[in-house]
PDB file of N, CA and C in Angstrom:
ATOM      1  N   UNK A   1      22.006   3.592  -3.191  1.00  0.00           N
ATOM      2  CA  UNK A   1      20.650   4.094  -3.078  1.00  0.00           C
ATOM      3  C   UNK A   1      20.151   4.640  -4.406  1.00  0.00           C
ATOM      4  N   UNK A   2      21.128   5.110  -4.746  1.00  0.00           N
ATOM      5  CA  UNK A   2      20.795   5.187  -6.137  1.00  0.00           C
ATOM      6  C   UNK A   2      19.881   4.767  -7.135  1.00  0.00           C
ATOM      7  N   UNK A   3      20.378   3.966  -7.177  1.00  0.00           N
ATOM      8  CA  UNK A   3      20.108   2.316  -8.084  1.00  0.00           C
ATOM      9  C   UNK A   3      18.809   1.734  -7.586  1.00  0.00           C
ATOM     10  N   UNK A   4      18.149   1.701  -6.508  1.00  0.00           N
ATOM     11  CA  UNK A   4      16.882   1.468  -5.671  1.00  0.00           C
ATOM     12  C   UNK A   4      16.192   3.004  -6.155  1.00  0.00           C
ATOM     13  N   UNK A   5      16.638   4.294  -5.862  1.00  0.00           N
ATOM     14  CA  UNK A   5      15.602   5.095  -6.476  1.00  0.00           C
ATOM     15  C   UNK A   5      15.571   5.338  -7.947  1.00  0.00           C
ATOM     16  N   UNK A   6      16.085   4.723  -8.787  1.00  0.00           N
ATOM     17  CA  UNK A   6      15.899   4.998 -10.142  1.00  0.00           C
ATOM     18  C   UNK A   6      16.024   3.972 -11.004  1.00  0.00           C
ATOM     19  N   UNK A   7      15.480   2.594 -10.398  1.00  0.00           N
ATOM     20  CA  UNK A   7      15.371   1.304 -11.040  1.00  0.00           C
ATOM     21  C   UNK A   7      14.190   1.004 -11.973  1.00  0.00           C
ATOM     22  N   UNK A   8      12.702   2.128 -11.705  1.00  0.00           N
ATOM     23  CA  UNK A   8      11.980   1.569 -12.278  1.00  0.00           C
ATOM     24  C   UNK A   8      10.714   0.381 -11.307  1.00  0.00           C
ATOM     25  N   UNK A   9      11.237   0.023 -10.192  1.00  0.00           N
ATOM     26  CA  UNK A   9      10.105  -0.503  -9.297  1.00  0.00           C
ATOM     27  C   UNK A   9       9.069   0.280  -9.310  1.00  0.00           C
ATOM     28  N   UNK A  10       8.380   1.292  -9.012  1.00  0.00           N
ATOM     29  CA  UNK A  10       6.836   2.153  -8.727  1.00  0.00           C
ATOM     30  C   UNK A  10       6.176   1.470 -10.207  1.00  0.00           C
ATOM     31  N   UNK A  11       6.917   1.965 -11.616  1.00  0.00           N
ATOM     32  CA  UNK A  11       5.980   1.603 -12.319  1.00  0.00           C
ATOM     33  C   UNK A  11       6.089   0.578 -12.831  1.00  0.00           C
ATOM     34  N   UNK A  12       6.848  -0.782 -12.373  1.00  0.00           N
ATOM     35  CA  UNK A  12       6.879  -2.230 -12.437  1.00  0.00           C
ATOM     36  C   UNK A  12       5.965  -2.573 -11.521  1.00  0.00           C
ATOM     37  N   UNK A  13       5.945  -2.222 -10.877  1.00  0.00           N
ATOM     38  CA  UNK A  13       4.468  -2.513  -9.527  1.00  0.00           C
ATOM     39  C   UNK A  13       3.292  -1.929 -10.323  1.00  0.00           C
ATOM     40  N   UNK A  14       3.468  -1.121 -10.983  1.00  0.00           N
ATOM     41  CA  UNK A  14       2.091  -0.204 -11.300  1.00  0.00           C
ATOM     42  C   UNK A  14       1.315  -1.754 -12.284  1.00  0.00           C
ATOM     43  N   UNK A  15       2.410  -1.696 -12.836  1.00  0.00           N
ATOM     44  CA  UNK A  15       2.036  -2.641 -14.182  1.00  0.00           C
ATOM     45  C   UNK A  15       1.749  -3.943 -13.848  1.00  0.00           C
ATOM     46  N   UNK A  16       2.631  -4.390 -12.612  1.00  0.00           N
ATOM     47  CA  UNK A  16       1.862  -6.143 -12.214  1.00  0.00           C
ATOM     48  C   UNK A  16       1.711  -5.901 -11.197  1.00  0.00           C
ATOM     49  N   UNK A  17       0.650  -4.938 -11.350  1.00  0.00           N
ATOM     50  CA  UNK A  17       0.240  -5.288  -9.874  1.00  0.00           C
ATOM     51  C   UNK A  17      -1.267  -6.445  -9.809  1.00  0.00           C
ATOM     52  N   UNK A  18      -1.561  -6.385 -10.675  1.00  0.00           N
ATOM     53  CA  UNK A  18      -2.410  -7.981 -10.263  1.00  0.00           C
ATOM     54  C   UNK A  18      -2.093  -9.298 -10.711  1.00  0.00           C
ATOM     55  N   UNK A  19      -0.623  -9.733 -10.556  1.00  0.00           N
ATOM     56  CA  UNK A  19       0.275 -10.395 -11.471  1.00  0.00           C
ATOM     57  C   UNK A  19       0.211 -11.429  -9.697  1.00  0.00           C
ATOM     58  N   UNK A  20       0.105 -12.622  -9.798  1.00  0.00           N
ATOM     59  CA  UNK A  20       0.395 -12.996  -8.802  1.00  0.00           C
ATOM     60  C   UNK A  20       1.601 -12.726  -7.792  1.00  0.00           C
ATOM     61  N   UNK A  21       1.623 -12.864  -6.828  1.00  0.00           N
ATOM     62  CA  UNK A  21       2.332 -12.369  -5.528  1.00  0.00           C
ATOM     63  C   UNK A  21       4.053 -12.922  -5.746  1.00  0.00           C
ATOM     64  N   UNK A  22       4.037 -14.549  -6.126  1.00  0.00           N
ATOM     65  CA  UNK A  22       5.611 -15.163  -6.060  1.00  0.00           C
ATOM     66  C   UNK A  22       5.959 -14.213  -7.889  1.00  0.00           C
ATOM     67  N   UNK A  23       5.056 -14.152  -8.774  1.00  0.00           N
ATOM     68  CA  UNK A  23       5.767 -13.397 -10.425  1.00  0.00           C
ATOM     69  C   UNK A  23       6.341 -11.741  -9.471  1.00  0.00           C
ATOM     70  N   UNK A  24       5.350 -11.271  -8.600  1.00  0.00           N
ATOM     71  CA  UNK A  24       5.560 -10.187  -8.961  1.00  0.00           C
ATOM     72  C   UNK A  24       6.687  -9.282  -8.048  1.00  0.00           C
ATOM     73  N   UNK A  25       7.600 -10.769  -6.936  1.00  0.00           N
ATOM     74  CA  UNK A  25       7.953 -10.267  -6.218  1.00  0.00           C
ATOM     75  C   UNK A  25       9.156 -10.709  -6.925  1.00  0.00           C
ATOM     76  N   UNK A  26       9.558 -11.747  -7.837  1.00  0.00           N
ATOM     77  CA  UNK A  26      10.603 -12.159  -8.886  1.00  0.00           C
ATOM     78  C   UNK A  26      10.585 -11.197  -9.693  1.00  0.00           C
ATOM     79  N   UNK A  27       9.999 -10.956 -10.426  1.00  0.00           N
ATOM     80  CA  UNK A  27      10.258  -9.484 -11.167  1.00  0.00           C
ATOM     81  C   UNK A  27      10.677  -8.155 -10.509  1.00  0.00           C
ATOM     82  N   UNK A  28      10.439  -7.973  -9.784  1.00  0.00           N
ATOM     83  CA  UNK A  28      11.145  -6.998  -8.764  1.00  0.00           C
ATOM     84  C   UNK A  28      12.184  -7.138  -8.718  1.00  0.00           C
ATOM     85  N   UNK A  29      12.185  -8.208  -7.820  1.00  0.00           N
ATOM     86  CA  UNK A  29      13.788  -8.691  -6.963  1.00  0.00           C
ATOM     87  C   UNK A  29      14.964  -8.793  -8.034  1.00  0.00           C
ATOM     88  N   UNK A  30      14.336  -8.976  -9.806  1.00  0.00           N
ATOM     89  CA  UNK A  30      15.628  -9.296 -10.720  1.00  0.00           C
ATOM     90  C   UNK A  30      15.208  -7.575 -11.133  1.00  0.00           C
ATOM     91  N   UNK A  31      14.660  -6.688 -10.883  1.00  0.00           N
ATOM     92  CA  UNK A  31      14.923  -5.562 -11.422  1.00  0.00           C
ATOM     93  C   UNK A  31      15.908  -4.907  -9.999  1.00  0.00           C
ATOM     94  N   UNK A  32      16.074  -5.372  -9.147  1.00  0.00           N
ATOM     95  CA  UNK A  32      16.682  -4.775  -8.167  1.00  0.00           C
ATOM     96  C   UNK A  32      18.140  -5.388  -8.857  1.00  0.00           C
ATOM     97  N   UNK A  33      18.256  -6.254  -8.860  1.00  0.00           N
ATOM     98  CA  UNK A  33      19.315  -7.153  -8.851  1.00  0.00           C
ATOM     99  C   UNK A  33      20.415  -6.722  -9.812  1.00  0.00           C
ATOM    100  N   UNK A  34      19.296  -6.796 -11.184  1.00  0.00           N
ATOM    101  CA  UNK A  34      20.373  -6.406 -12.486  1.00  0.00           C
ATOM    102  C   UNK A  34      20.471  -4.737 -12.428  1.00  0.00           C
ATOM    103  N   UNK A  35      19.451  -4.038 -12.048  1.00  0.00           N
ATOM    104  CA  UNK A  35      20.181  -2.470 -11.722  1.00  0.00           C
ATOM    105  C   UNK A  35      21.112  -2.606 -10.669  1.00  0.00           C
ATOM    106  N   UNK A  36      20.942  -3.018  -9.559  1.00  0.00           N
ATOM    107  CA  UNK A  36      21.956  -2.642  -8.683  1.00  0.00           C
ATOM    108  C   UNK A  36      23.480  -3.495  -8.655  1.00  0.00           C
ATOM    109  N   UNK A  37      24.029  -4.628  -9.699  1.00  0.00           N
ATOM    110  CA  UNK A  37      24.706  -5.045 -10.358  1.00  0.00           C
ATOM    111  C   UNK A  37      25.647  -4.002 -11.483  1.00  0.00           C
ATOM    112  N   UNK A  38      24.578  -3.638 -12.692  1.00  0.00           N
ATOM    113  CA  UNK A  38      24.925  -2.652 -13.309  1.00  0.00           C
ATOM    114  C   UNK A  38      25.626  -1.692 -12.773  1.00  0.00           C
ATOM    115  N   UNK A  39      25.178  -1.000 -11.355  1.00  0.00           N
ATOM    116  CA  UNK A  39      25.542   0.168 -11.289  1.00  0.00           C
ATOM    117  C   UNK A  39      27.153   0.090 -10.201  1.00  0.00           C
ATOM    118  N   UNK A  40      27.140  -1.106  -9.884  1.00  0.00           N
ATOM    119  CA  UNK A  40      28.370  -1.287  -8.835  1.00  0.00           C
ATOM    120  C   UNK A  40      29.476  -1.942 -10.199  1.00  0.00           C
ATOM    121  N   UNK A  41      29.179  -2.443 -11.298  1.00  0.00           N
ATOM    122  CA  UNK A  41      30.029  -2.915 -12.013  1.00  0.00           C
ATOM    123  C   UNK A  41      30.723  -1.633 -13.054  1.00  0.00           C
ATOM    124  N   UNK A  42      29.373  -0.411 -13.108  1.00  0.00           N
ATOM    125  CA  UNK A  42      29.890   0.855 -13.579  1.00  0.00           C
ATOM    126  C   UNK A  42      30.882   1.532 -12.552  1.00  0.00           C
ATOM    127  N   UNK A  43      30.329   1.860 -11.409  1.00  0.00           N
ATOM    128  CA  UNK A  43      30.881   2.696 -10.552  1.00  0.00           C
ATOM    129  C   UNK A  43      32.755   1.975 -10.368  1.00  0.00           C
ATOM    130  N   UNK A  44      32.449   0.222 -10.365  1.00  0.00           N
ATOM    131  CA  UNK A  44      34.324  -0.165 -10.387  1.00  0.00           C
ATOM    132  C   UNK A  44      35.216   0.488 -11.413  1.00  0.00           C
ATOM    133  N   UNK A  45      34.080   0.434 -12.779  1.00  0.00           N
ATOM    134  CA  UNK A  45      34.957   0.972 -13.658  1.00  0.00           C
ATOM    135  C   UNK A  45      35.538   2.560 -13.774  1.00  0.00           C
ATOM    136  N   UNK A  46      34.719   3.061 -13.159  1.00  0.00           N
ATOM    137  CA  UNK A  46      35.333   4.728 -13.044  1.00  0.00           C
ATOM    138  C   UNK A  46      36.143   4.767 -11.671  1.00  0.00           C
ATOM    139  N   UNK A  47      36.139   4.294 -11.174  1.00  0.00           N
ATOM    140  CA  UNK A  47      36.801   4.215 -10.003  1.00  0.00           C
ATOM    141  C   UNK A  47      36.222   4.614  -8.867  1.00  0.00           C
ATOM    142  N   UNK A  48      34.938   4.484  -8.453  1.00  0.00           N
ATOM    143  CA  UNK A  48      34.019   4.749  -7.666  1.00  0.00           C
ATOM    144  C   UNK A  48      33.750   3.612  -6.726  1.00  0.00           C
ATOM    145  N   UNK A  49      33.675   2.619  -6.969  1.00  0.00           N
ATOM    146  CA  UNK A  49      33.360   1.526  -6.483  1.00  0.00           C
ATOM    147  C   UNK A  49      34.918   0.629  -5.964  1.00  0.00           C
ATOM    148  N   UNK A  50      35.558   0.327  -4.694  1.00  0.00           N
ATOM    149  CA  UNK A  50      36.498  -0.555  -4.456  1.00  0.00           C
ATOM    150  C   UNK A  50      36.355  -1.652  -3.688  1.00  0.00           C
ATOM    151  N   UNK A  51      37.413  -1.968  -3.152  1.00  0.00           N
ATOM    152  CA  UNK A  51      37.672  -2.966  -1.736  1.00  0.00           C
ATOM    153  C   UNK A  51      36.981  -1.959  -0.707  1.00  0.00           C
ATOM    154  N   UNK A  52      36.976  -1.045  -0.237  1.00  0.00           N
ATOM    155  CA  UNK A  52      36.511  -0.397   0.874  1.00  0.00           C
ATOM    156  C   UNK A  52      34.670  -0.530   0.954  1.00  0.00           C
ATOM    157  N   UNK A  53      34.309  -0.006   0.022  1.00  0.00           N
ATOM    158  CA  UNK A  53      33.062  -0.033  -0.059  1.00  0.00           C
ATOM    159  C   UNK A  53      32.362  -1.411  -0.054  1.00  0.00           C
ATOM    160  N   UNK A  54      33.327  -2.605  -0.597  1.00  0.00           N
ATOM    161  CA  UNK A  54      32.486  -3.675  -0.631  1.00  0.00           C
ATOM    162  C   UNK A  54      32.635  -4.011   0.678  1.00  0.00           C
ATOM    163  N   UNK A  55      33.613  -3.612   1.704  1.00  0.00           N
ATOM    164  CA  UNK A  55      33.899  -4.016   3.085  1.00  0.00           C
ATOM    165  C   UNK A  55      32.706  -3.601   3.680  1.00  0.00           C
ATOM    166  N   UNK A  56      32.013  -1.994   3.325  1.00  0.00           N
ATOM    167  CA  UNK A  56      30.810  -1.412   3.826  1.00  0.00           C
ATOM    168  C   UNK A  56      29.457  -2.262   3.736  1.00  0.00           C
ATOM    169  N   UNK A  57      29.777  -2.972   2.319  1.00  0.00           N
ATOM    170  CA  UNK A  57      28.423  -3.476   1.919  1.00  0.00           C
ATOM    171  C   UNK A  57      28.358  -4.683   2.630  1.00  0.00           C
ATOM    172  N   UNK A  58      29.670  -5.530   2.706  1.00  0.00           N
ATOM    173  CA  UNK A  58      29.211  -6.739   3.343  1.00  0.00           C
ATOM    174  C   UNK A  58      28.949  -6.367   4.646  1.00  0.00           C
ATOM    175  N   UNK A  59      28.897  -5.214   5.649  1.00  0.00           N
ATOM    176  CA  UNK A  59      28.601  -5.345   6.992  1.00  0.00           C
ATOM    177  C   UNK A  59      26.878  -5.414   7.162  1.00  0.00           C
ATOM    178  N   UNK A  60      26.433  -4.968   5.861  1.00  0.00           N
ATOM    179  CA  UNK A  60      24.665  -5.082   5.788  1.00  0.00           C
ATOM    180  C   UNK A  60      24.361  -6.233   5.406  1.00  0.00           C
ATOM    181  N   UNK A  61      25.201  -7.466   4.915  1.00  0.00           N
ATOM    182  CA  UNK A  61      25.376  -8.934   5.096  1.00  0.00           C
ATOM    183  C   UNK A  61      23.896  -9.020   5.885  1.00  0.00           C
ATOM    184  N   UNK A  62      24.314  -9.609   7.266  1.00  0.00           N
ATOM    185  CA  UNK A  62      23.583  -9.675   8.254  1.00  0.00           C
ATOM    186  C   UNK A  62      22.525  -9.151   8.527  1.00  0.00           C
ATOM    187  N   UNK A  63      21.809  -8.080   7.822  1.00  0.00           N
ATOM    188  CA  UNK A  63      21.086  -7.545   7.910  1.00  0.00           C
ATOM    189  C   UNK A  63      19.978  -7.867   6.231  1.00  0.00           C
ATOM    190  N   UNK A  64      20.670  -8.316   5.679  1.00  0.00           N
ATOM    191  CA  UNK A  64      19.810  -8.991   4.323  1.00  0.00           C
ATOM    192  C   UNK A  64      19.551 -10.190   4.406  1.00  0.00           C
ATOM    193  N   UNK A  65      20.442 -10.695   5.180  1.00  0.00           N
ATOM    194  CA  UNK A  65      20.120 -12.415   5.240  1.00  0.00           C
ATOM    195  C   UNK A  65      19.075 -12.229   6.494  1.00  0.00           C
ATOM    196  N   UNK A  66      18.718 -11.792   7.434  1.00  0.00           N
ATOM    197  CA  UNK A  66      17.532 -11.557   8.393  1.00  0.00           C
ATOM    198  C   UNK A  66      16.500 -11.048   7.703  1.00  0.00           C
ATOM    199  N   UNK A  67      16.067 -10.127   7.192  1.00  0.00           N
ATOM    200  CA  UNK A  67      15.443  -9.349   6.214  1.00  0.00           C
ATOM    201  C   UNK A  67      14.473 -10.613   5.204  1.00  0.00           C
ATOM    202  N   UNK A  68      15.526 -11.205   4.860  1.00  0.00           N
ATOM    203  CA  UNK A  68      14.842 -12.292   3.607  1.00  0.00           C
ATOM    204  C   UNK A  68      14.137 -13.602   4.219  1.00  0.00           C
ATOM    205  N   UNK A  69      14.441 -13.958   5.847  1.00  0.00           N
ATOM    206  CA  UNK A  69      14.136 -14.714   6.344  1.00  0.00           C
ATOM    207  C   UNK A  69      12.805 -14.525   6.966  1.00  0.00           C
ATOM    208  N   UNK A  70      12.918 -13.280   7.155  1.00  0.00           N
ATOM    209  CA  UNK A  70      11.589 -12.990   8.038  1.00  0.00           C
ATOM    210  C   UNK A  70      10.308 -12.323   7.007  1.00  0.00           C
ATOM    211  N   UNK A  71      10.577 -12.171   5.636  1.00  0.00           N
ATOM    212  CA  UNK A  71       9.984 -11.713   4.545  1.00  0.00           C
ATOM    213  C   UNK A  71       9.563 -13.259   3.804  1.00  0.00           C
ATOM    214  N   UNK A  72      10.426 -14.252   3.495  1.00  0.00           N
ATOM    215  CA  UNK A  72       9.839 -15.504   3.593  1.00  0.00           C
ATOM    216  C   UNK A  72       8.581 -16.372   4.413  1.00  0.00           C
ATOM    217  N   UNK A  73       8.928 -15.552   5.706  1.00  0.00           N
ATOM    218  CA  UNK A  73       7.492 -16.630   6.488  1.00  0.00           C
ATOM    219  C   UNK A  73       6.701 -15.356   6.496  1.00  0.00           C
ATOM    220  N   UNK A  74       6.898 -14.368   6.468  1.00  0.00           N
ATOM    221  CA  UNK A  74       5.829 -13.069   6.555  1.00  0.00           C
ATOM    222  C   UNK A  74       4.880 -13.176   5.417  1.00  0.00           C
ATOM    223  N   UNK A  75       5.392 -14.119   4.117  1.00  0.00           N
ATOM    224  CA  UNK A  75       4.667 -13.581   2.543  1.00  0.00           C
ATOM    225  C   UNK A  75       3.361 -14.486   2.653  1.00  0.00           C
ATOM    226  N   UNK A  76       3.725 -15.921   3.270  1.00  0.00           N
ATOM    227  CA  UNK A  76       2.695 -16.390   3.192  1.00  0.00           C
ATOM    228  C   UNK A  76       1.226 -16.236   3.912  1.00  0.00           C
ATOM    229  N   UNK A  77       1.724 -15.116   4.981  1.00  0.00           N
ATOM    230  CA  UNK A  77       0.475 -14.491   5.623  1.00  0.00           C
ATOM    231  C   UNK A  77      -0.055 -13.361   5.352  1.00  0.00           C
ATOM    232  N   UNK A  78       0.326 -13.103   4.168  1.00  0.00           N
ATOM    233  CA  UNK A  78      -0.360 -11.964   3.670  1.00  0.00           C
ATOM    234  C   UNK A  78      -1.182 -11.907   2.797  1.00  0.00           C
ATOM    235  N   UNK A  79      -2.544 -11.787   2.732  1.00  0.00           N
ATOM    236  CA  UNK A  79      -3.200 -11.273   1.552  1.00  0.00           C
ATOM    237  C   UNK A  79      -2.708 -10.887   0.376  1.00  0.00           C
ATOM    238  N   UNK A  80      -3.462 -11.320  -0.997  1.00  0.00           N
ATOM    239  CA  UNK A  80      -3.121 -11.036  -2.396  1.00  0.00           C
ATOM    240  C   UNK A  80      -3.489  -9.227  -2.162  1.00  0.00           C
ATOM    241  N   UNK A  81      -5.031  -9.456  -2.299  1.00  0.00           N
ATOM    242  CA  UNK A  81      -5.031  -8.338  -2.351  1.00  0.00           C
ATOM    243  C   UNK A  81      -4.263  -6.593  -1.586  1.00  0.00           C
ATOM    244  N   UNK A  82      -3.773  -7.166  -0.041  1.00  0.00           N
ATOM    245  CA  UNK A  82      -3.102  -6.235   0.423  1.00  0.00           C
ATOM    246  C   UNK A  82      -2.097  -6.138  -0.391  1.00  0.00           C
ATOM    247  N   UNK A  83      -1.375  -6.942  -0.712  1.00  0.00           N
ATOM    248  CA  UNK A  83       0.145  -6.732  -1.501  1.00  0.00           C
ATOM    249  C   UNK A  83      -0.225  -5.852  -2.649  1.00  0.00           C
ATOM    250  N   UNK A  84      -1.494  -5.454  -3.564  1.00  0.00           N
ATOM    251  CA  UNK A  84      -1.712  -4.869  -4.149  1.00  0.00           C
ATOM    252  C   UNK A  84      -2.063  -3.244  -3.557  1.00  0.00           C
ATOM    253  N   UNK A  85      -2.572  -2.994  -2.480  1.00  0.00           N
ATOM    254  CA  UNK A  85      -3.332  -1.906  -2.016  1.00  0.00           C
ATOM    255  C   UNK A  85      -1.565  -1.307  -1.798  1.00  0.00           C
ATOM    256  N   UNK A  86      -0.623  -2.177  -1.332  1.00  0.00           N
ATOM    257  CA  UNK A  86       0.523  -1.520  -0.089  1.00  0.00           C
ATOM    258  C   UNK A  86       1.783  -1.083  -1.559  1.00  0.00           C
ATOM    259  N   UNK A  87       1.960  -2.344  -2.584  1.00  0.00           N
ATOM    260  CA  UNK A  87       2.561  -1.346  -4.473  1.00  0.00           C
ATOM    261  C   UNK A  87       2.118  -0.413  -4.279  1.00  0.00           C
ATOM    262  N   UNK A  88       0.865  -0.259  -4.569  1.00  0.00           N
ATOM    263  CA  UNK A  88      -0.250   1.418  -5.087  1.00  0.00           C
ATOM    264  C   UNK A  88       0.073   2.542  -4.277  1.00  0.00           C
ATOM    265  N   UNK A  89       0.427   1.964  -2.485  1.00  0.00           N
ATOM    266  CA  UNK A  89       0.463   3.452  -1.573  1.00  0.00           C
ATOM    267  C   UNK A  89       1.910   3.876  -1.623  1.00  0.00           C
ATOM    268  N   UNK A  90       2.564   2.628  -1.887  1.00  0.00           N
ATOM    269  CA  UNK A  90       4.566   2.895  -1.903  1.00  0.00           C
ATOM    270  C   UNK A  90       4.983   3.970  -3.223  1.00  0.00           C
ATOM    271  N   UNK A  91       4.028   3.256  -4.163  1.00  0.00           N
ATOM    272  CA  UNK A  91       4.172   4.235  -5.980  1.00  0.00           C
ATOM    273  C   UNK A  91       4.153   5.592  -5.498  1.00  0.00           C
ATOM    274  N   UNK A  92       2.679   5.421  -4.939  1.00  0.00           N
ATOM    275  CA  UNK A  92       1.947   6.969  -4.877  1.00  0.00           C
ATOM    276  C   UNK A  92       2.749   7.862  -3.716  1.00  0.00           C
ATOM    277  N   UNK A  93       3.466   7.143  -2.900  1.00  0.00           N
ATOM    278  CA  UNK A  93       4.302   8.161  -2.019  1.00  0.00           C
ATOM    279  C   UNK A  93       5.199   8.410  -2.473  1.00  0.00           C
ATOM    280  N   UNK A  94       5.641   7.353  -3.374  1.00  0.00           N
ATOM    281  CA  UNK A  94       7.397   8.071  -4.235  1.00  0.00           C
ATOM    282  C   UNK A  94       7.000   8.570  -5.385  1.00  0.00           C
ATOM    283  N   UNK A  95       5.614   9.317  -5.559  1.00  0.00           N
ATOM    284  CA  UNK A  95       4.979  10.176  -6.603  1.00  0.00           C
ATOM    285  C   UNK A  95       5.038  11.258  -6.075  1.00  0.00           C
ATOM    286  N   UNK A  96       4.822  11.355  -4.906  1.00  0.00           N
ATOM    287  CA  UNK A  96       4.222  12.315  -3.898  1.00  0.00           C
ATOM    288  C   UNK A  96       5.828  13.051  -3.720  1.00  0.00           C
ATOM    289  N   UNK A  97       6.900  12.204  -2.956  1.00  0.00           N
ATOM    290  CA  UNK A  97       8.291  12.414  -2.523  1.00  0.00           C
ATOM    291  C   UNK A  97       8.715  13.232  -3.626  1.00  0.00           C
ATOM    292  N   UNK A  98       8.473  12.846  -5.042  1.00  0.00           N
ATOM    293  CA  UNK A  98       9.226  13.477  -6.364  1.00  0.00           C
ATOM    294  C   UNK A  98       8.964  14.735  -6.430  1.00  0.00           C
ATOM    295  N   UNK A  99       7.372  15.363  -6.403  1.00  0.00           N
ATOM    296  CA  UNK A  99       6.852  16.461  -6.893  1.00  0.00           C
ATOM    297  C   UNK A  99       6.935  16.856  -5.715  1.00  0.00           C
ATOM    298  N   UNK A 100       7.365  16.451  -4.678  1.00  0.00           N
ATOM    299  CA  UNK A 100       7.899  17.656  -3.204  1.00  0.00           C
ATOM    300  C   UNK A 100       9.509  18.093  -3.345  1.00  0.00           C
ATOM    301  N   UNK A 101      10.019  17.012  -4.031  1.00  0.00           N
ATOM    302  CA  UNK A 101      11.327  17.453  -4.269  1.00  0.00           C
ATOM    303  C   UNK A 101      11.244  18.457  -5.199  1.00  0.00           C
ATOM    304  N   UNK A 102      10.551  18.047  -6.841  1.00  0.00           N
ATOM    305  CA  UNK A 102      10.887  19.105  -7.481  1.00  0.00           C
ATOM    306  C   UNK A 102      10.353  20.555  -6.885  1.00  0.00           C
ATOM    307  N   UNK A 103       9.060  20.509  -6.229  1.00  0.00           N
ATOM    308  CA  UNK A 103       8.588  21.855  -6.144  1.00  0.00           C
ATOM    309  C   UNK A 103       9.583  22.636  -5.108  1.00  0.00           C
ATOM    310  N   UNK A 104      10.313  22.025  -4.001  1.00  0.00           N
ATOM    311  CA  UNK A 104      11.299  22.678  -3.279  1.00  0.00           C
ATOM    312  C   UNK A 104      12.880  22.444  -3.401  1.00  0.00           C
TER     313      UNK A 104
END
């Protein structure tokens, strides 16, 4: 979870967000990819990361391969412009989430 909250997506969205829909969901998906790569190839090396945990990760298997299937036929029914309005409200709530954390 980590690695998803401190990848840099809010202000990669900020920045293409009028970048067409298939650029801007590839740019994402390889900023997810190579952070969350990075950080499981760090964590093996300190000894954070093993066989156990990857046993954990593959049980969400099944749950990414559904996920990507139903996000495939979902994309093409969506509006350009919503995909832009729904970046802007996700940014602005994990703007919102931050400065509630820091203030408490």
């Amino acid at each position: 979870m980590g690695t998803i909250t401190s990848s840099g997506a809010p202000p990669y969205a900020i920045v293409m967000q009028n970048a067409a829909p298939a650029t801007l969901r590839a740019t994402l998906n390889f900023t997810f990819f190579f952070g969350a790569t990075t950080s499981l190839v760090l964590l093996a090396s300190v000894g954070r990361f093993g066989l156990h945990q990857l046993l954990l990760g593959l049980l969400l298997l099944p749950a990414l391969l559904l996920g990507f299937t139903v996000s495939t036929r979902l994309a093409r029914h969506v509006p350009k412009g919503a995909i832009r309005h729904v970046l802007l409200g996700l940014s602005a709530l994990s703007a919102i989430g931050l400065l509630l954390r820091a203030a408490f």
